[in-house]
Structure formats: C-alpha cells, structure tokens
C-alpha atoms as a PDB file:
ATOM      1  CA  UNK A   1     -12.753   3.670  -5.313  1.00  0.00           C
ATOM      2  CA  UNK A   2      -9.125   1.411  -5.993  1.00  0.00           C
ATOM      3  CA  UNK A   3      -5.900   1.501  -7.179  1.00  0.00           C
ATOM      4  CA  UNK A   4      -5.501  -0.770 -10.306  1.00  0.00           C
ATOM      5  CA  UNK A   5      -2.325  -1.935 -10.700  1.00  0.00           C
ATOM      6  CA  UNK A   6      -0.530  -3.949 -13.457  1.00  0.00           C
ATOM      7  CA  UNK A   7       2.204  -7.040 -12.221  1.00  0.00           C
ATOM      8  CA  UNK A   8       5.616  -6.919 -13.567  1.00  0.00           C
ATOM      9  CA  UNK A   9       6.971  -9.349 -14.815  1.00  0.00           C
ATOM     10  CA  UNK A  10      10.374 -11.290 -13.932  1.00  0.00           C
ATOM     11  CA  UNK A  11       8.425 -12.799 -11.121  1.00  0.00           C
ATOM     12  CA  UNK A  12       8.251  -9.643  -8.741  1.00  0.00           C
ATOM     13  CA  UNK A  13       4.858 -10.542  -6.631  1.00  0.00           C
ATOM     14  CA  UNK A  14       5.109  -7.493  -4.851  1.00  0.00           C
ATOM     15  CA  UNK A  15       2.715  -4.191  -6.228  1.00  0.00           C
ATOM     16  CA  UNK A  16       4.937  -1.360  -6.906  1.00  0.00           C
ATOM     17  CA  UNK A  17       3.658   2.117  -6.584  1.00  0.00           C
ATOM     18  CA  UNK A  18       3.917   3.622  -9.551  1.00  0.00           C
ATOM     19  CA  UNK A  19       2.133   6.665  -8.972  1.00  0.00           C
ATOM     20  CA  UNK A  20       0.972   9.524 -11.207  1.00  0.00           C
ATOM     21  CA  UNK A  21       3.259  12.722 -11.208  1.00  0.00           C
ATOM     22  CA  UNK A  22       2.696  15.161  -8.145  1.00  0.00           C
ATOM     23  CA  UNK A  23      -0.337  13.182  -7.695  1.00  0.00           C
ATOM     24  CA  UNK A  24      -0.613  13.555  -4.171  1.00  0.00           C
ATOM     25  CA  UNK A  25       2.404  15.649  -2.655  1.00  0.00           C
ATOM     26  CA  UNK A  26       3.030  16.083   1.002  1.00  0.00           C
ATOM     27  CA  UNK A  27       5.330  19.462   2.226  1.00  0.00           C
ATOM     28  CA  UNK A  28       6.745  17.834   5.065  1.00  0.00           C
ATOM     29  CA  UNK A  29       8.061  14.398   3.019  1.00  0.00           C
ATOM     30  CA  UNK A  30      11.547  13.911   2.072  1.00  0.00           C
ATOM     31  CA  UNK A  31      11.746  14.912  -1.562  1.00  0.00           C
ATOM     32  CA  UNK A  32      15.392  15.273  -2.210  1.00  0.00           C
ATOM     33  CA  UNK A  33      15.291  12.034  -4.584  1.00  0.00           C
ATOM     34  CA  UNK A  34      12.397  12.720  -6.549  1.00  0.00           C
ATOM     35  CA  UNK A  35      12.566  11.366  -9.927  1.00  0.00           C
ATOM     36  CA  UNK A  36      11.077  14.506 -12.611  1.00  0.00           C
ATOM     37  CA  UNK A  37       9.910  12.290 -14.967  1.00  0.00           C
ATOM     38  CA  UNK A  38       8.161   9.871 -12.605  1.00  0.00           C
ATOM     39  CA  UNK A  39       4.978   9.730 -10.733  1.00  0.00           C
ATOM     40  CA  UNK A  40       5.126  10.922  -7.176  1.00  0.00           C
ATOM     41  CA  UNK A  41       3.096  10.064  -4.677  1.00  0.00           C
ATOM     42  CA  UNK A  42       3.269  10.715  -0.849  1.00  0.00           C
ATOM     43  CA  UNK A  43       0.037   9.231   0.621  1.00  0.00           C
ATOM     44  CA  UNK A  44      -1.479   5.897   1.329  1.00  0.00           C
ATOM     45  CA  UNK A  45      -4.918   4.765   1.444  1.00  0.00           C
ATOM     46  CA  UNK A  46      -7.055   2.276   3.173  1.00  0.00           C
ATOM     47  CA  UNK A  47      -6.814  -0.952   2.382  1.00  0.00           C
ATOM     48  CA  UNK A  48     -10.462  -2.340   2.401  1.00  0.00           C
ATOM     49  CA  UNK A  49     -11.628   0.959   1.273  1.00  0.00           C
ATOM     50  CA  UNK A  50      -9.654   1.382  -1.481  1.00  0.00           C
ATOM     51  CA  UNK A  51      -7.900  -2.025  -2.051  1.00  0.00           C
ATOM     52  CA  UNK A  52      -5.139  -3.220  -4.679  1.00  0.00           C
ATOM     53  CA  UNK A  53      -6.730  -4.783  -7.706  1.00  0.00           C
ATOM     54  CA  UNK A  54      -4.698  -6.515  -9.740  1.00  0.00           C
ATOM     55  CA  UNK A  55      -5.089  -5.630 -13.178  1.00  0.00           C
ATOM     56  CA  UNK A  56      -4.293  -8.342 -16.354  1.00  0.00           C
ATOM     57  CA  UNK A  57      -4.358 -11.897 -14.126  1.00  0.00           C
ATOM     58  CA  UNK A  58      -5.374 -14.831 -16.146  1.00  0.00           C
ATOM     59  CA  UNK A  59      -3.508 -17.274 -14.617  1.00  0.00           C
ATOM     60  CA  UNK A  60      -4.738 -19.575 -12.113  1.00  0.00           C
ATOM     61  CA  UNK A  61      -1.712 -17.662  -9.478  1.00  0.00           C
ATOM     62  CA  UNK A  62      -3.259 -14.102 -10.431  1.00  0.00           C
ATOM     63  CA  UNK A  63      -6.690 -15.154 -10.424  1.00  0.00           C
ATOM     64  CA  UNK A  64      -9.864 -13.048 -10.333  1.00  0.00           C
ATOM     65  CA  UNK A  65      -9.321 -11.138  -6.861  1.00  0.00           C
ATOM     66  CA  UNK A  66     -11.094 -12.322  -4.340  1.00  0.00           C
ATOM     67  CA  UNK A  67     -14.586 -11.174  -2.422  1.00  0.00           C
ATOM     68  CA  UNK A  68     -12.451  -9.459   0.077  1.00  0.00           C
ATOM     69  CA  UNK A  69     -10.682  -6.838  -2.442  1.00  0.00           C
ATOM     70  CA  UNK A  70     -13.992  -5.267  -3.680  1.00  0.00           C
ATOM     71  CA  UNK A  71     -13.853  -1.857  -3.304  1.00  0.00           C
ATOM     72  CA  UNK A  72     -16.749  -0.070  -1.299  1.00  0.00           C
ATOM     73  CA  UNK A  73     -19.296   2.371  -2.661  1.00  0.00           C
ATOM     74  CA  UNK A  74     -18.817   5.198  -0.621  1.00  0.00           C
ATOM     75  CA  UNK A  75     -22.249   5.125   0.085  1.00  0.00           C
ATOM     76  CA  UNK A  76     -21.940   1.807   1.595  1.00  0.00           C
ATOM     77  CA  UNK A  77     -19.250   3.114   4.271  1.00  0.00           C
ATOM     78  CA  UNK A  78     -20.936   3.837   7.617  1.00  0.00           C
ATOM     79  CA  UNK A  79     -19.741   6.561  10.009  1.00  0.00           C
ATOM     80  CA  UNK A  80     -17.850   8.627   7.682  1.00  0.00           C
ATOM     81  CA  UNK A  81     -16.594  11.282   9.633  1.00  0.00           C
ATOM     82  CA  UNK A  82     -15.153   8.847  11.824  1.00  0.00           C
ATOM     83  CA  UNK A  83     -13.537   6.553   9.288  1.00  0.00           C
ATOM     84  CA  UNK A  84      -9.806   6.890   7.702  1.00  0.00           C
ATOM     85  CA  UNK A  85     -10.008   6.999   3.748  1.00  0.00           C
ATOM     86  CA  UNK A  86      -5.946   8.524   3.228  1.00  0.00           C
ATOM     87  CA  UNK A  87      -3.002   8.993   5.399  1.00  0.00           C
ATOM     88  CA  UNK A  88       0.470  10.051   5.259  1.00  0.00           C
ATOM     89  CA  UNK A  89       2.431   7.267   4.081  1.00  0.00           C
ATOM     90  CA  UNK A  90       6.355   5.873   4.818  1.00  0.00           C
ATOM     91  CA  UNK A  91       8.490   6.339   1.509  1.00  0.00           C
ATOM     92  CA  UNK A  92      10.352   3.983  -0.462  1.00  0.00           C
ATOM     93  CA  UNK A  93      13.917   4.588  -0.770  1.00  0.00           C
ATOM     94  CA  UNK A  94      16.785   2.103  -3.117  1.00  0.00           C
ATOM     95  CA  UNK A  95      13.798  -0.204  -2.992  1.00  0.00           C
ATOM     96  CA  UNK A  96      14.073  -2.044  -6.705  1.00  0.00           C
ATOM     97  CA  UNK A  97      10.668  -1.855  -8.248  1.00  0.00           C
ATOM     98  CA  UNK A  98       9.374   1.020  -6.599  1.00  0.00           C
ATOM     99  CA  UNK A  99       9.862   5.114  -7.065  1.00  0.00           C
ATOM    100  CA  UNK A 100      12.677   6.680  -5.107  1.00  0.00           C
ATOM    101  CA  UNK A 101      10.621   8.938  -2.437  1.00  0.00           C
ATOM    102  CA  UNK A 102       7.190   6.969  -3.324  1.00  0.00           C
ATOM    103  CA  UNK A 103       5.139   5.960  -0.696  1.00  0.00           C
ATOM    104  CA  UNK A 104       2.881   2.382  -1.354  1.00  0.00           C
ATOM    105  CA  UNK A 105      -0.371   3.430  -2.841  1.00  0.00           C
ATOM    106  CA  UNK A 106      -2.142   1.179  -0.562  1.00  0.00           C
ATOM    107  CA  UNK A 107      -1.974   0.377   3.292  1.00  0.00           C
ATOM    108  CA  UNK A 108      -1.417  -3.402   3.756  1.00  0.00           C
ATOM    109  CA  UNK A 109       1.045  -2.918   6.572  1.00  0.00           C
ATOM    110  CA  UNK A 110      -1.482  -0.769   8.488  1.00  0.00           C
ATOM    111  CA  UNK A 111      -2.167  -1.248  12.285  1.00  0.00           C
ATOM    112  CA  UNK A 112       0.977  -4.464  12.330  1.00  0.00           C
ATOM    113  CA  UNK A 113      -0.189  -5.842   9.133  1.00  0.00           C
ATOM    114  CA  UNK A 114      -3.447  -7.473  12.141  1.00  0.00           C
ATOM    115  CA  UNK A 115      -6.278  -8.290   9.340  1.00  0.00           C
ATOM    116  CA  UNK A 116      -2.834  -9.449   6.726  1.00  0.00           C
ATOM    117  CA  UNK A 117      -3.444 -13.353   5.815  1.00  0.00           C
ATOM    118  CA  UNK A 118      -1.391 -16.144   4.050  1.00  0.00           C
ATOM    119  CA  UNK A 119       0.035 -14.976   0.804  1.00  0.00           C
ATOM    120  CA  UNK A 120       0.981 -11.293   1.904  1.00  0.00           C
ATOM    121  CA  UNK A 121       3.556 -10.543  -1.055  1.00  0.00           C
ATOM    122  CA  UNK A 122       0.521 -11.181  -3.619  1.00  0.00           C
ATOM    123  CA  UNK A 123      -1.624  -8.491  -1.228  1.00  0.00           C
ATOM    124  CA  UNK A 124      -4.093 -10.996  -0.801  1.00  0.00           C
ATOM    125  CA  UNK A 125      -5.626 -10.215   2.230  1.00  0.00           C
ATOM    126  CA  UNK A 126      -7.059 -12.750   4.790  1.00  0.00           C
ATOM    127  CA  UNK A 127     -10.996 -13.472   3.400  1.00  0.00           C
ATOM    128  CA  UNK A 128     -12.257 -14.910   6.739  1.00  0.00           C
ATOM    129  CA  UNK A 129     -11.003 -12.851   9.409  1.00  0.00           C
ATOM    130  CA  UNK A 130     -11.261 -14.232  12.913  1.00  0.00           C
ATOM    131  CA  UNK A 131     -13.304 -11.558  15.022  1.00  0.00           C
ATOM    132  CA  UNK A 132     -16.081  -9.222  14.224  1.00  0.00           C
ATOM    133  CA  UNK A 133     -16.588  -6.771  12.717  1.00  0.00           C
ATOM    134  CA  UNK A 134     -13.880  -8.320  10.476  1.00  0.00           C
ATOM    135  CA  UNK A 135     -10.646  -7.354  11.976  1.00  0.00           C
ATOM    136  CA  UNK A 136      -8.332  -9.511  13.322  1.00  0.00           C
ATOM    137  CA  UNK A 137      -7.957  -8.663  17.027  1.00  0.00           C
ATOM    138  CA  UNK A 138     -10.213  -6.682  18.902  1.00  0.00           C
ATOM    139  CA  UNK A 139     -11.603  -2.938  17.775  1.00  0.00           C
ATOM    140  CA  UNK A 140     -10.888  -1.300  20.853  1.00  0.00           C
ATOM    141  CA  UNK A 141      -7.871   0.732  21.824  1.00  0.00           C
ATOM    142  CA  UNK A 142      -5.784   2.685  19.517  1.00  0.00           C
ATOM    143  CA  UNK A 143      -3.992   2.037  16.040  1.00  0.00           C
ATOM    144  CA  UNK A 144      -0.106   0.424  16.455  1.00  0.00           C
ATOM    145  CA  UNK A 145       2.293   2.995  15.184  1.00  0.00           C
ATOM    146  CA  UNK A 146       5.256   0.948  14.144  1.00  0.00           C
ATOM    147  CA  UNK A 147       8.380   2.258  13.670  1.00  0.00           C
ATOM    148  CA  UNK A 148       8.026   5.521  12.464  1.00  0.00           C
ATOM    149  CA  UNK A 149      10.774   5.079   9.581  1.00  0.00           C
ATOM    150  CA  UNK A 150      10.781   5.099   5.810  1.00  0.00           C
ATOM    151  CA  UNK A 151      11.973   1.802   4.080  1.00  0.00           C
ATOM    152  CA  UNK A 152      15.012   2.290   3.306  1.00  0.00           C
ATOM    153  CA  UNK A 153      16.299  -1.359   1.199  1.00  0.00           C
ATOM    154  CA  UNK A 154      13.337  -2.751   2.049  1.00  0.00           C
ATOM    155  CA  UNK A 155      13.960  -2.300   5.571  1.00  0.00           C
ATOM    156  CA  UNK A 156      11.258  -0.022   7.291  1.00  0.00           C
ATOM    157  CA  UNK A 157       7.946   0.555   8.258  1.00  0.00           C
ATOM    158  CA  UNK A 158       6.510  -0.903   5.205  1.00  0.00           C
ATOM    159  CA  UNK A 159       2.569   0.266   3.483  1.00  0.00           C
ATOM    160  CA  UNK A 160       2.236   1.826   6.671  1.00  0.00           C
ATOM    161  CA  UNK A 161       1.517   5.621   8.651  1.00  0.00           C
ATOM    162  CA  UNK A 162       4.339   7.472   8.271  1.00  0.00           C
ATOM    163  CA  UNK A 163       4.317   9.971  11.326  1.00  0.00           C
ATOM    164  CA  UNK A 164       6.610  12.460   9.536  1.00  0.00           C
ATOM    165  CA  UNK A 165       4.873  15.791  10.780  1.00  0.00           C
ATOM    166  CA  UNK A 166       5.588  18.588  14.143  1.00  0.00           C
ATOM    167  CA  UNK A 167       8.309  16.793  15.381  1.00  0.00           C
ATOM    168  CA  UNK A 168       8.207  13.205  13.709  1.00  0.00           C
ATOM    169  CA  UNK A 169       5.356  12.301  16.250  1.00  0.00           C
ATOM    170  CA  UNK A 170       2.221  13.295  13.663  1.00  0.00           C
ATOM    171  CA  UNK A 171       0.514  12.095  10.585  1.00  0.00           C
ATOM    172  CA  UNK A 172      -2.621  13.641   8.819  1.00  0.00           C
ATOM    173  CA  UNK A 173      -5.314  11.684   7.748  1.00  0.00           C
ATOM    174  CA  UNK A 174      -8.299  12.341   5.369  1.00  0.00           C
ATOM    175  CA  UNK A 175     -11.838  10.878   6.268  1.00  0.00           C
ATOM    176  CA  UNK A 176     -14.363   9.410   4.124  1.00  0.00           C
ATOM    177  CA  UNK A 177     -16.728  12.918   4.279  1.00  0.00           C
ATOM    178  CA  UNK A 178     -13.848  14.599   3.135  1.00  0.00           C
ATOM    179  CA  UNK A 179     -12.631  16.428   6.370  1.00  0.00           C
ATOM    180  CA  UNK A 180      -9.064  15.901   7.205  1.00  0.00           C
ATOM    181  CA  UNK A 181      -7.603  15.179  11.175  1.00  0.00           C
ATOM    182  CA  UNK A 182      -4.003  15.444  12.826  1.00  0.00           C
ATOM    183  CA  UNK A 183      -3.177  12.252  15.439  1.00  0.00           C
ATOM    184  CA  UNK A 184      -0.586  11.108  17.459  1.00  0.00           C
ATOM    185  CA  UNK A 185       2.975   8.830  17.823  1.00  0.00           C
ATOM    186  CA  UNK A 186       4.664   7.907  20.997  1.00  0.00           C
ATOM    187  CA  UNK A 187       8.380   6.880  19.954  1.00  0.00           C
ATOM    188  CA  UNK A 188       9.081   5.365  22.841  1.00  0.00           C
ATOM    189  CA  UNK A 189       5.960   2.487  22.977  1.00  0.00           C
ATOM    190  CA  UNK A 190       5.587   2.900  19.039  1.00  0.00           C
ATOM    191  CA  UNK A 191       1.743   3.843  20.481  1.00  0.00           C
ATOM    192  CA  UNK A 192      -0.535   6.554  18.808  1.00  0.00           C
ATOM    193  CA  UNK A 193      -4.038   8.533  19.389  1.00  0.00           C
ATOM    194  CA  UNK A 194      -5.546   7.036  16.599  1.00  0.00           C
ATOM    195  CA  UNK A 195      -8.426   4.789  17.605  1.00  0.00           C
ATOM    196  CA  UNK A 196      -8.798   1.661  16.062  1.00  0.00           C
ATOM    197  CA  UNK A 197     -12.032   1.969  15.342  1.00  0.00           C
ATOM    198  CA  UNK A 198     -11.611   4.703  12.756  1.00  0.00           C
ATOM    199  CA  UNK A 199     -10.097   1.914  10.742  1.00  0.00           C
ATOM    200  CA  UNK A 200     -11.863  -1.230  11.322  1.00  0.00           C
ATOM    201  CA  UNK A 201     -14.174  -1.558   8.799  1.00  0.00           C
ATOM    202  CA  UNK A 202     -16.179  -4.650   8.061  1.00  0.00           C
ATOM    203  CA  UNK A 203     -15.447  -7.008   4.675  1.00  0.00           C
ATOM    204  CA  UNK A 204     -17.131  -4.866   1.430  1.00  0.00           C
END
C-alpha cells in the first residue's frame, strides 16, 4: 500500500494531493469549493503505513526514497484491529498547488509532526528515530489533536486529523482489518481519546 506521487516542477518541494475524483468523500466535510473536474479526496492515511513515494527522482535531491518510506505488507502489520490505516483529514483551502477542499493524501503532520525529521518539505521522514518502537517520544498516552482547523493559506492544522464530526470534537478512523472507530477532541487542551499506540508503528 502508498500513494505515488509525481513532483512539480518550478521548485515546489512540497507533495500536492492531487487526488482521484470522489475518491474518498466524507458527508460531514466542507464541499462548497469542490472543483467538478478535479480529484477529490477527503481522507488521510498513515504515514508509515502507507507513505509518500516519490515518483520520477533521478537527481541526487530526489533520490531513491529512503528505507524508512517502504510501504508495509499488510501482512507484516501486527495488531490490526488496533492500528489506524485512514482518518478524516483537515482540507486545503487557497493553498497554491493543492485542490480547493482536498485533504493531504498522507499524514506527515500526525500526532505534532513527533516521528517528522530534517528535511520535512521533501516528506522525508526521520530514518533513525530516537525511542523504541520507532516513534519519537514515548507510546503511551493519547494522540495530540492540534488545532482542529482546515488550512486555510497554508495556515492550519496541516496533513493532520481533522475532527470535523458531532460537534467538531470527532474524527472516524479506519483500521488495518478493515473495521472503522469514532474518537475524541478536547478544544480546550487540543487533547483526544485516541491512544497513541494505535499509531505507533515500528520502521517497515
């Protein structure tokens, strides 16, 4: 499982979602600037699960990508019921590059961006993270919720949960054996129910 992705050009570092039309629709997102002709997408996925891989890089800047972006086999994962493959995701809005209305295909900003390394805008995520079993920070607790708010000029909750269901304080998420659960967001400490260990997942 990945998303393959193509860079632009001009310089642009960053992996757009273009997304394949009503690909993955979600009733409660805002959809009043869909684009008919484009792609739509409203969900996000896991981003050692399902990571970006560039596609096209020859240069020695957009290399081969590295260990850490190999996606699983799904027989590989452990604990599936217990482990996040898809969640809602925060929409792009007057974001250049990216779909009015699109969320980012894949979750780099998940949990505060904790397991993110040098060279974020290329997606390249850290390939030696500090504590076992390979996230940075501790796998106890529960998932940080951020800001709850679709990116809007760039400014938002970026490749993130977006908790845009009951009243703006719940996201649905899809596991790995194909059930799908409802959690938690606390406005007020930016805290959820999710626990953080139905994310960590070790280094494919």
């Amino acid at each position: 499982m990945a998303i393959v992705l193509t860079p632009r050009t001009g310089g642009q570092n960053f992996i757009t979602a273009d997304m394949s039309k009503a690909f993955l629709i979600c009733p409660s997102a805002n959809r009043a600037k869909d684009a008919p002709d484009k792609w739509i997408n409203h969900y996000t996925c896991h981003p050692r699960l399902m990571p970006t891989i560039w596609a096209g890089r020859t240069d020695v800047a957009f290399g081969p990508p590295p260990p850490a972006q190999v996606p699983y086999h799904i027989n590989r994962i452990l604990h599936q019921s217990d482990t996040v493959l898809l969640f809602d995701g925060t929409q792009y809005f007057a974001s250049s590059g990216i779909n009015d209305g699109n969320a980012h295909p894949v979750g780099d900003g998940l949990d505060g961006w904790k397991y993110q390394g040098v060279g974020w805008s290329d997606c390249l995520l850290n390939p030696k993270p500090t504590l076992a079993p390979g996230w940075v920070g501790p796998c106890t607790g529960t998932v940080y919720g951020d800001t709850n708010k679709d990116v809007v000029n760039w400014n938002g909750a970026q490749q993130t949960i977006r908790w845009r269901h009951s009243k703006n304080n719940m996201a649905n998420f899809l596991f790995v054996d194909g059930h799908v659960g409802s959690f938690r967001y606390n406005a007020k400490d930016q805290s959820t129910d999710l626990p953080r260990q139905d994310i960590c997942v070790n280094w494919p």
